[in-house]
PDB file of N, CA and C in Angstrom:
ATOM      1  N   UNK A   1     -12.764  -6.514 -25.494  1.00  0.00           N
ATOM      2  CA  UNK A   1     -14.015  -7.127 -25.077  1.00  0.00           C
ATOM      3  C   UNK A   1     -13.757  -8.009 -23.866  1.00  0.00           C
ATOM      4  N   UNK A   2     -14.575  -8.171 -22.670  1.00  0.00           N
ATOM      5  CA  UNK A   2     -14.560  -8.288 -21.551  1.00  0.00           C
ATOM      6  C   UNK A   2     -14.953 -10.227 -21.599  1.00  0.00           C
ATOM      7  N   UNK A   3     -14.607 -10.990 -21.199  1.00  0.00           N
ATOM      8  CA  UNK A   3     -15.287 -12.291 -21.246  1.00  0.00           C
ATOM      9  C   UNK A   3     -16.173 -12.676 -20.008  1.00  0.00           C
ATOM     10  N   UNK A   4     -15.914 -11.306 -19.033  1.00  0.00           N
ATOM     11  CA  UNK A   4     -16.471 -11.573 -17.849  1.00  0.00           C
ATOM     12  C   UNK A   4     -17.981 -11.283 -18.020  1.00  0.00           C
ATOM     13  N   UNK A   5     -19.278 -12.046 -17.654  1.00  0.00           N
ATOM     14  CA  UNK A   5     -20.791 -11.456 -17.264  1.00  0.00           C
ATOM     15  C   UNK A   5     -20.877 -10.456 -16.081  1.00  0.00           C
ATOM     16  N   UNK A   6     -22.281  -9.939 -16.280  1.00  0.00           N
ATOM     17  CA  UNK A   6     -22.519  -9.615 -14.901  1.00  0.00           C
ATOM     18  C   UNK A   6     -22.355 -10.299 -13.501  1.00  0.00           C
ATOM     19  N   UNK A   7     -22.048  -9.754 -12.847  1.00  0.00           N
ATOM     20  CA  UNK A   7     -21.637 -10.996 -11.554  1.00  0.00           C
ATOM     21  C   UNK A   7     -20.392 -12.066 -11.195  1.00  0.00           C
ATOM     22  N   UNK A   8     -19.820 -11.646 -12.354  1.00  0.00           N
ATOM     23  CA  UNK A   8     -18.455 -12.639 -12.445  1.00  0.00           C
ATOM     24  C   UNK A   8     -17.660 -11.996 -11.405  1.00  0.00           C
ATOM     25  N   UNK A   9     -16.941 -12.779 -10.695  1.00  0.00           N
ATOM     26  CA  UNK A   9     -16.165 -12.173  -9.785  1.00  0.00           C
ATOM     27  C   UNK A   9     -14.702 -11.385 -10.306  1.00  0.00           C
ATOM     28  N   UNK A  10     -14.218 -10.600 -10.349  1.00  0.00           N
ATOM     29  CA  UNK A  10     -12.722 -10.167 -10.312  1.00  0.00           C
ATOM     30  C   UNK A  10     -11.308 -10.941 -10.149  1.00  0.00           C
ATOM     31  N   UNK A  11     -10.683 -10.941 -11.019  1.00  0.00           N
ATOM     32  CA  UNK A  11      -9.307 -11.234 -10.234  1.00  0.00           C
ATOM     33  C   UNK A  11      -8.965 -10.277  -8.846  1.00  0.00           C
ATOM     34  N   UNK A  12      -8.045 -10.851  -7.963  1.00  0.00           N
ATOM     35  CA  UNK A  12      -8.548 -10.395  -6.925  1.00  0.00           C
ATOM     36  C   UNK A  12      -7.420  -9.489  -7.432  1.00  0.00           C
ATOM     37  N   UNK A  13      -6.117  -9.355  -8.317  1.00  0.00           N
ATOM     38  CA  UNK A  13      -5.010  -8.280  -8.358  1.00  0.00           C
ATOM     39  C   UNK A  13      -6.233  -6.988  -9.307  1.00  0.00           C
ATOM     40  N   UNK A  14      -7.306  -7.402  -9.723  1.00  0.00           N
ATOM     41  CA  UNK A  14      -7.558  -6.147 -10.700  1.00  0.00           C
ATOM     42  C   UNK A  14      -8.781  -5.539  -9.854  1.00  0.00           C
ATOM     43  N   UNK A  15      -9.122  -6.236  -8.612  1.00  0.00           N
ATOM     44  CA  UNK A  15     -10.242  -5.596  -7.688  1.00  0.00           C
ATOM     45  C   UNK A  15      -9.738  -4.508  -6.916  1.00  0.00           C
ATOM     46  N   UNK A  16      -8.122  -5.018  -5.904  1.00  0.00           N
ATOM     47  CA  UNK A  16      -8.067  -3.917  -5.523  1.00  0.00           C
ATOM     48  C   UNK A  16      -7.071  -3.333  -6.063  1.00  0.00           C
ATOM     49  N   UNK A  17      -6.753  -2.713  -7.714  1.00  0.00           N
ATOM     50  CA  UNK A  17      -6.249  -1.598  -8.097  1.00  0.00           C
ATOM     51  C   UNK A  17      -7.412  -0.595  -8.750  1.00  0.00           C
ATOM     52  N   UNK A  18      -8.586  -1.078  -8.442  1.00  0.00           N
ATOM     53  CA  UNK A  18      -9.878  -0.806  -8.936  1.00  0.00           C
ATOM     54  C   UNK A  18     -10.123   0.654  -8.153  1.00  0.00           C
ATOM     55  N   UNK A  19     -10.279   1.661  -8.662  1.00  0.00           N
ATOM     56  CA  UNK A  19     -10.652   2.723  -7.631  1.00  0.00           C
ATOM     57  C   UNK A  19     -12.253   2.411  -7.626  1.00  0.00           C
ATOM     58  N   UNK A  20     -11.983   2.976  -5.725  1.00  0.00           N
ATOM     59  CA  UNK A  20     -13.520   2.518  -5.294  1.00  0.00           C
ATOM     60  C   UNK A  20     -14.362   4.029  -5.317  1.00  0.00           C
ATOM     61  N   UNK A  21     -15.725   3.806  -5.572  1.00  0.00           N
ATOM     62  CA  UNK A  21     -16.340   5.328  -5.409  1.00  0.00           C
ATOM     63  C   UNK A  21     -17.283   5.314  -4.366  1.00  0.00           C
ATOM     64  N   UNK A  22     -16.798   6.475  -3.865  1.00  0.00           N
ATOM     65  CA  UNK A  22     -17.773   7.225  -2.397  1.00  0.00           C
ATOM     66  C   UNK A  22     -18.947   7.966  -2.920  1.00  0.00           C
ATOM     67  N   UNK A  23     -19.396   8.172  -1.761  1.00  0.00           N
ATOM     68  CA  UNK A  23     -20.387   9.432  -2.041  1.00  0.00           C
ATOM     69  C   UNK A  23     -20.577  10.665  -0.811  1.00  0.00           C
ATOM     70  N   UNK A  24     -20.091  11.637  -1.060  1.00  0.00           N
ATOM     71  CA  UNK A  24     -19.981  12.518  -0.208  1.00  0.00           C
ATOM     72  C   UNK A  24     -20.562  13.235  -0.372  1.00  0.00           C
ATOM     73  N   UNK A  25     -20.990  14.578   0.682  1.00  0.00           N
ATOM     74  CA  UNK A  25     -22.383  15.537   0.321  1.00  0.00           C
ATOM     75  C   UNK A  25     -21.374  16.648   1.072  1.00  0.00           C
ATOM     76  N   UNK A  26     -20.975  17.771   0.315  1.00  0.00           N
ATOM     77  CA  UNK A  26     -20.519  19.539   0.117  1.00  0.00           C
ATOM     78  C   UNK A  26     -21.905  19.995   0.763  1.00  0.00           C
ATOM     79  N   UNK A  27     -21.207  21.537   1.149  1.00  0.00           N
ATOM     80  CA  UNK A  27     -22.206  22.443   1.182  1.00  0.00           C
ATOM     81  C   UNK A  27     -22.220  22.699  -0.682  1.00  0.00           C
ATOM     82  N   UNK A  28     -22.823  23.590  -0.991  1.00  0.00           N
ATOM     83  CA  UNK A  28     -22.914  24.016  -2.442  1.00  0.00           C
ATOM     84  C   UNK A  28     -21.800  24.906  -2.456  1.00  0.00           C
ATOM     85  N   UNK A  29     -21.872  26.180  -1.390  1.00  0.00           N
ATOM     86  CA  UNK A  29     -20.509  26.813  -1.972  1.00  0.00           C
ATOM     87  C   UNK A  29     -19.553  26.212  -1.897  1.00  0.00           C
ATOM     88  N   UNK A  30     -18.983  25.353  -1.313  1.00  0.00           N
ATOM     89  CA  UNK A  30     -17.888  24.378  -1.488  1.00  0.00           C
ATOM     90  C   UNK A  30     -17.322  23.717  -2.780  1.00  0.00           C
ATOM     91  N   UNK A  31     -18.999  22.945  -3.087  1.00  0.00           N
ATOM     92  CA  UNK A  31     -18.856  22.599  -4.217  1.00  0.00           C
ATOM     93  C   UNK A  31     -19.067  23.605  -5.573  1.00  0.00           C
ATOM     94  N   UNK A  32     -19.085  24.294  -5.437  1.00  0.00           N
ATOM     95  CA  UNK A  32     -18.542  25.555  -6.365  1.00  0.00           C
ATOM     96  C   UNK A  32     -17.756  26.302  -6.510  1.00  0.00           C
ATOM     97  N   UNK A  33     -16.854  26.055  -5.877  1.00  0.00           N
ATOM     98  CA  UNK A  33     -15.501  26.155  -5.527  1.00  0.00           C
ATOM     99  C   UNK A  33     -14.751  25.105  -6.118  1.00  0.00           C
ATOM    100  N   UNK A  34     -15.166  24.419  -5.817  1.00  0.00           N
ATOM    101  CA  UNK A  34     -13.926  22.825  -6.277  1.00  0.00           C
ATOM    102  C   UNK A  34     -14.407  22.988  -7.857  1.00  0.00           C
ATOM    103  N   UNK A  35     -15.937  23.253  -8.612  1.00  0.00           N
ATOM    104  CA  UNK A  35     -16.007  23.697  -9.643  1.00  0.00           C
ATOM    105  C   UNK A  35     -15.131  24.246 -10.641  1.00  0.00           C
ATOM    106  N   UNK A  36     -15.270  25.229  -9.331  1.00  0.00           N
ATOM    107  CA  UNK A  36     -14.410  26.683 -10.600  1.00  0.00           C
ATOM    108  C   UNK A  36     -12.686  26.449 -10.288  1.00  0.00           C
ATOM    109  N   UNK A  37     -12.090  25.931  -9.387  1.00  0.00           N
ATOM    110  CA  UNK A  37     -10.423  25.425  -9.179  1.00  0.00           C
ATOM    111  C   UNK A  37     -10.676  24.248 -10.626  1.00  0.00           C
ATOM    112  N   UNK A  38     -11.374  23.268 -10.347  1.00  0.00           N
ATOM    113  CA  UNK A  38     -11.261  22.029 -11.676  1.00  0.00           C
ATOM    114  C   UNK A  38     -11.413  22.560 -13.090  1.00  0.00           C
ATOM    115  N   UNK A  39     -12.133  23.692 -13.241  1.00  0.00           N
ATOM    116  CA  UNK A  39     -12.240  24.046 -14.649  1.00  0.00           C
ATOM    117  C   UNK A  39     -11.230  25.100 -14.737  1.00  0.00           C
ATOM    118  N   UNK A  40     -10.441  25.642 -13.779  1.00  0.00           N
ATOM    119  CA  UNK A  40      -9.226  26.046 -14.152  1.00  0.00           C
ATOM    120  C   UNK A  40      -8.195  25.584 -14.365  1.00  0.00           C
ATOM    121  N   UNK A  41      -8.248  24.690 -13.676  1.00  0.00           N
ATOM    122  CA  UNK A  41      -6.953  23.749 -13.704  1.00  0.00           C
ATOM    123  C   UNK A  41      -7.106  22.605 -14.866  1.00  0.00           C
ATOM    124  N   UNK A  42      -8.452  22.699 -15.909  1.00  0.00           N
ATOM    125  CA  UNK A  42      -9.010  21.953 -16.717  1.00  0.00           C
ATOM    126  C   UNK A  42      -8.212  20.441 -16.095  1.00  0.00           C
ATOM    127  N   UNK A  43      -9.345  19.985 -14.861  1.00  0.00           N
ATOM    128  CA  UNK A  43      -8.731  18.792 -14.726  1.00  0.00           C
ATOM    129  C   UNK A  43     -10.580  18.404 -13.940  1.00  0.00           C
ATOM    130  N   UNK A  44     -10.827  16.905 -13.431  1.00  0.00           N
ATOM    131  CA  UNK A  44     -12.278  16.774 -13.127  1.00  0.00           C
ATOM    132  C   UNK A  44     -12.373  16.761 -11.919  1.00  0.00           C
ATOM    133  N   UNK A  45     -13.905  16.900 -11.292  1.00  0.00           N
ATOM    134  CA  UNK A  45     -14.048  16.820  -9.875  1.00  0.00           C
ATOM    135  C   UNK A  45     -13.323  16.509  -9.086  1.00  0.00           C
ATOM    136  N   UNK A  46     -12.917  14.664  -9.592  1.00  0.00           N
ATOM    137  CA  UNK A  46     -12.904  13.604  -8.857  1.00  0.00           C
ATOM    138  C   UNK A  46     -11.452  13.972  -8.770  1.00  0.00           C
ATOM    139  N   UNK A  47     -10.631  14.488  -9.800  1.00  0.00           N
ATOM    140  CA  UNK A  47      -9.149  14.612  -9.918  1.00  0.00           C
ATOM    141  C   UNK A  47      -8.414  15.570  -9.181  1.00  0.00           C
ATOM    142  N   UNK A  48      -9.503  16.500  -8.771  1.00  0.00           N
ATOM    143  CA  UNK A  48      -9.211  17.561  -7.840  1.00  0.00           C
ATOM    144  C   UNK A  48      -9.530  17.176  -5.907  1.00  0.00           C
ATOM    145  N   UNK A  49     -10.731  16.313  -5.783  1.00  0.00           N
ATOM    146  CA  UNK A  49     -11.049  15.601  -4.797  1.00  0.00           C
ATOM    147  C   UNK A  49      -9.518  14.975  -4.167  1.00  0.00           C
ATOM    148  N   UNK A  50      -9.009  14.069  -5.618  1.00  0.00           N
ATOM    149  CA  UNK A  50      -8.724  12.938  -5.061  1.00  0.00           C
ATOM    150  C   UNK A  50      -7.198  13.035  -4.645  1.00  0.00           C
ATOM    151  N   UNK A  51      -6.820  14.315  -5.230  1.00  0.00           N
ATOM    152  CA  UNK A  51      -5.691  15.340  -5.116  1.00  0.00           C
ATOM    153  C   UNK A  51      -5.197  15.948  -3.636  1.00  0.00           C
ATOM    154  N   UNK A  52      -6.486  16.256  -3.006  1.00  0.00           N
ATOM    155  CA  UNK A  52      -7.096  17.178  -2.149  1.00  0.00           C
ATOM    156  C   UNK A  52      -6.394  16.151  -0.728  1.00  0.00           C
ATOM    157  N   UNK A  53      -7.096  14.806  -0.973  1.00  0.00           N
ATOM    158  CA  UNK A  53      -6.931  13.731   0.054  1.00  0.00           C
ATOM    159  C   UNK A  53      -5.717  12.970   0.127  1.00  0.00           C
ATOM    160  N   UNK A  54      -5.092  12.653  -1.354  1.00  0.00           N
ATOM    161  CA  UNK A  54      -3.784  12.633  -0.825  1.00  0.00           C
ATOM    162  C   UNK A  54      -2.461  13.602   0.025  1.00  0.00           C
ATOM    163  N   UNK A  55      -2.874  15.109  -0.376  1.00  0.00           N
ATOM    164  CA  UNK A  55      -2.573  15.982   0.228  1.00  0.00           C
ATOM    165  C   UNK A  55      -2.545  16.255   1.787  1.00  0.00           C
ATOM    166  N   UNK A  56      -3.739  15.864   2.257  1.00  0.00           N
ATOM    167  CA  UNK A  56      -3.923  16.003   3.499  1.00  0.00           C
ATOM    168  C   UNK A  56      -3.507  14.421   4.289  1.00  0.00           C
ATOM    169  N   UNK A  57      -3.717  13.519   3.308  1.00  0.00           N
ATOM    170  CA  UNK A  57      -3.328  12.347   4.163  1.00  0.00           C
ATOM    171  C   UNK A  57      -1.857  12.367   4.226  1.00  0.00           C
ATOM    172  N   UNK A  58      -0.549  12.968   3.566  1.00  0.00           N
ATOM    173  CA  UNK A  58       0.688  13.376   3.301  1.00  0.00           C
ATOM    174  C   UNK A  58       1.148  13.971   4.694  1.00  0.00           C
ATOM    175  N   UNK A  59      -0.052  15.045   4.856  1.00  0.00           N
ATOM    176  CA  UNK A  59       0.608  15.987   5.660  1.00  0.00           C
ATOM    177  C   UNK A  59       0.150  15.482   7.398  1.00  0.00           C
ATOM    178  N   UNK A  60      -0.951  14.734   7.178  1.00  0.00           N
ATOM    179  CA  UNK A  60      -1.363  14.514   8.700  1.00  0.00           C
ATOM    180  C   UNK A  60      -0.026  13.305   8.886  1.00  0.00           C
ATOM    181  N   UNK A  61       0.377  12.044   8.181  1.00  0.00           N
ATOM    182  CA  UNK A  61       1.247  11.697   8.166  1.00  0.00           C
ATOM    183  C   UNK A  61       2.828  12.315   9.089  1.00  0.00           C
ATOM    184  N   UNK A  62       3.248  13.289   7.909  1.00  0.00           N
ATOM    185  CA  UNK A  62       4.408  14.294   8.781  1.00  0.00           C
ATOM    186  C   UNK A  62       3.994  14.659   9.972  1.00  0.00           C
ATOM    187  N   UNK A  63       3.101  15.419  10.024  1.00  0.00           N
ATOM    188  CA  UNK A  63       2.727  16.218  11.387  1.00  0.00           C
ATOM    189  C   UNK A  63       2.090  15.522  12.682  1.00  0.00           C
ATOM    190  N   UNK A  64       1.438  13.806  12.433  1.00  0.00           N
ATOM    191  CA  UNK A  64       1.307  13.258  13.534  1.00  0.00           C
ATOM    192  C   UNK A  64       2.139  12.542  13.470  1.00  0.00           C
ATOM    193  N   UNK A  65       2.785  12.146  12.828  1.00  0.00           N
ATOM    194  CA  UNK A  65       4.436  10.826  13.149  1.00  0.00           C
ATOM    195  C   UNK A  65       3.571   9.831  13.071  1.00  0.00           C
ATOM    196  N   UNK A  66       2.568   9.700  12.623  1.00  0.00           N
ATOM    197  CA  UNK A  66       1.696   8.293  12.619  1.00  0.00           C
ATOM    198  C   UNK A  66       2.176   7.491  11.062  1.00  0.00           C
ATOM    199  N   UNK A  67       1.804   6.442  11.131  1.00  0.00           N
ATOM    200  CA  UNK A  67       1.726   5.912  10.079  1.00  0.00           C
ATOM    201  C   UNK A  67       0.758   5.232   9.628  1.00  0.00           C
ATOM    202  N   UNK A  68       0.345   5.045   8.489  1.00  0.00           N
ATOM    203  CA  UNK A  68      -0.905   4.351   7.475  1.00  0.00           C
ATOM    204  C   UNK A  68      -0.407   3.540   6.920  1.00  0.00           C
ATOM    205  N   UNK A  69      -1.163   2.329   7.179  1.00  0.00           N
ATOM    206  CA  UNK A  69      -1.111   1.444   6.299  1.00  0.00           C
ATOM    207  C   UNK A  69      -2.120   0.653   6.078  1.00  0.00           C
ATOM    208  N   UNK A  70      -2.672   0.563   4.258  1.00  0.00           N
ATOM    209  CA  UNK A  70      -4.006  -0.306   4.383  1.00  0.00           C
ATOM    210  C   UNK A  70      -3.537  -0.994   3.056  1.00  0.00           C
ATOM    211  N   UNK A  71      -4.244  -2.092   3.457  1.00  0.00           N
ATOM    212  CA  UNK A  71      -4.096  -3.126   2.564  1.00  0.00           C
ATOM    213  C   UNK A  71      -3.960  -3.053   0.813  1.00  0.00           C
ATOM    214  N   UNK A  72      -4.534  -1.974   0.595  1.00  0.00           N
ATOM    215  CA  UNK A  72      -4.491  -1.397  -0.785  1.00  0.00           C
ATOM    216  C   UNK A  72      -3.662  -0.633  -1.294  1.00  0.00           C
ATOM    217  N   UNK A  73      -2.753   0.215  -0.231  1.00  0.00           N
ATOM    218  CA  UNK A  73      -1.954   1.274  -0.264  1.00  0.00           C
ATOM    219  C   UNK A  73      -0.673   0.570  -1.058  1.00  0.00           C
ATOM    220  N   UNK A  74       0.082   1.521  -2.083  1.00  0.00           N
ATOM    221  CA  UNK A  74       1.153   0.606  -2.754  1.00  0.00           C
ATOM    222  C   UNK A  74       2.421   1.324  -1.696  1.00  0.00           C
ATOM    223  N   UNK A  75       3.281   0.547  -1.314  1.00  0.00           N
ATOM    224  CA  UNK A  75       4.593   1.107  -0.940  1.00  0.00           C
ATOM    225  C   UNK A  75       5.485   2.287  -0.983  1.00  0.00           C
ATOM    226  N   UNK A  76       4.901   2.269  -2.420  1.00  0.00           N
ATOM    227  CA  UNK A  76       5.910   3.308  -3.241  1.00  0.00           C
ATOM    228  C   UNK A  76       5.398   5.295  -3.103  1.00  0.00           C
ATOM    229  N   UNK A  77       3.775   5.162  -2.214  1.00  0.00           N
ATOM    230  CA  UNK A  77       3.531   5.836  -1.674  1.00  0.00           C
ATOM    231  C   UNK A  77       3.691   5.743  -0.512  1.00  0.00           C
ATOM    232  N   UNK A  78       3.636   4.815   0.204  1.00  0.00           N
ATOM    233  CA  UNK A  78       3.274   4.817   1.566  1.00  0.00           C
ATOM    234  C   UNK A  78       4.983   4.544   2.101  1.00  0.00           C
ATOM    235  N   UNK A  79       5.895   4.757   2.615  1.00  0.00           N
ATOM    236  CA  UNK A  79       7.004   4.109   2.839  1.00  0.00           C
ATOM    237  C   UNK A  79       6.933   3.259   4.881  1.00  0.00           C
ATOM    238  N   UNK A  80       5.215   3.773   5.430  1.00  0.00           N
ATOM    239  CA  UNK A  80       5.461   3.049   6.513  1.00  0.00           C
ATOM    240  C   UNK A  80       4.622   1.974   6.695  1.00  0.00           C
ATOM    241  N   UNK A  81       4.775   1.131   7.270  1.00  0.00           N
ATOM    242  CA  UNK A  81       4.035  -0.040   7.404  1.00  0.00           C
ATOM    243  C   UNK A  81       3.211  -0.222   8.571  1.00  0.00           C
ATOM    244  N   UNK A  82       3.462   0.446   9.604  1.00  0.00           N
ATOM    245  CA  UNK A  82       2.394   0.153  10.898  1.00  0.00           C
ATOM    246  C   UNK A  82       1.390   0.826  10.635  1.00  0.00           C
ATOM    247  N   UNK A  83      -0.164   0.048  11.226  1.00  0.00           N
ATOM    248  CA  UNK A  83      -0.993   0.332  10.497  1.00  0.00           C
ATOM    249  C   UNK A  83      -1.627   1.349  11.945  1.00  0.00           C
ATOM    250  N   UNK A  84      -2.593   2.131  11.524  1.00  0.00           N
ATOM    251  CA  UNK A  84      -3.203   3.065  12.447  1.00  0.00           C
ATOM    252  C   UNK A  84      -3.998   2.303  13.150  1.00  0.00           C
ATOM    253  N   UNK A  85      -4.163   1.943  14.513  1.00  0.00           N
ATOM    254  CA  UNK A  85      -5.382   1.775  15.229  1.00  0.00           C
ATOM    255  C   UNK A  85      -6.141   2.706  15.474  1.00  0.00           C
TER     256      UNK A  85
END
């Protein structure tokens, strides 16, 4: 049971390990696609989404020599520290 009300603010360590939610708009076949991969892989939308983006943020990484770094990112993924302008 939570002691916090509505409106109570966060510790600030449990805000940002908090996943944040977007809202993005697919064509439909797209999103019927990511459908039918998630119910094969019996895993959810969001788990296949969120799969999708670490993937590509991995690889743009290698392939531009850039590095990311945001304030939320833990180390233990990220191993560079300069942040993208």
């Amino acid at each position: 049971m939570s002691l916090m009300g509505p409106g109570t603010p966060l510790c600030l360590c449990e805000e940002l390990n908090m996943p944040k939610k977007v809202l993005i708009a697919l064509p439909p076949a797209v999103l019927e696609q990511v459908d039918f991969i998630a119910q094969c892989e019996h895993r959810t939308r969001s788990d296949l989404i969120r799969e999708a983006l670490r993937r590509y943020l991995d690889n743009f990484r290698r392939t531009q020599g850039t590095a990311l770094a945001v304030s939320t990112m833990e180390t233990a993924e990220s191993p560079f520290v300069t942040t993208l302008s």
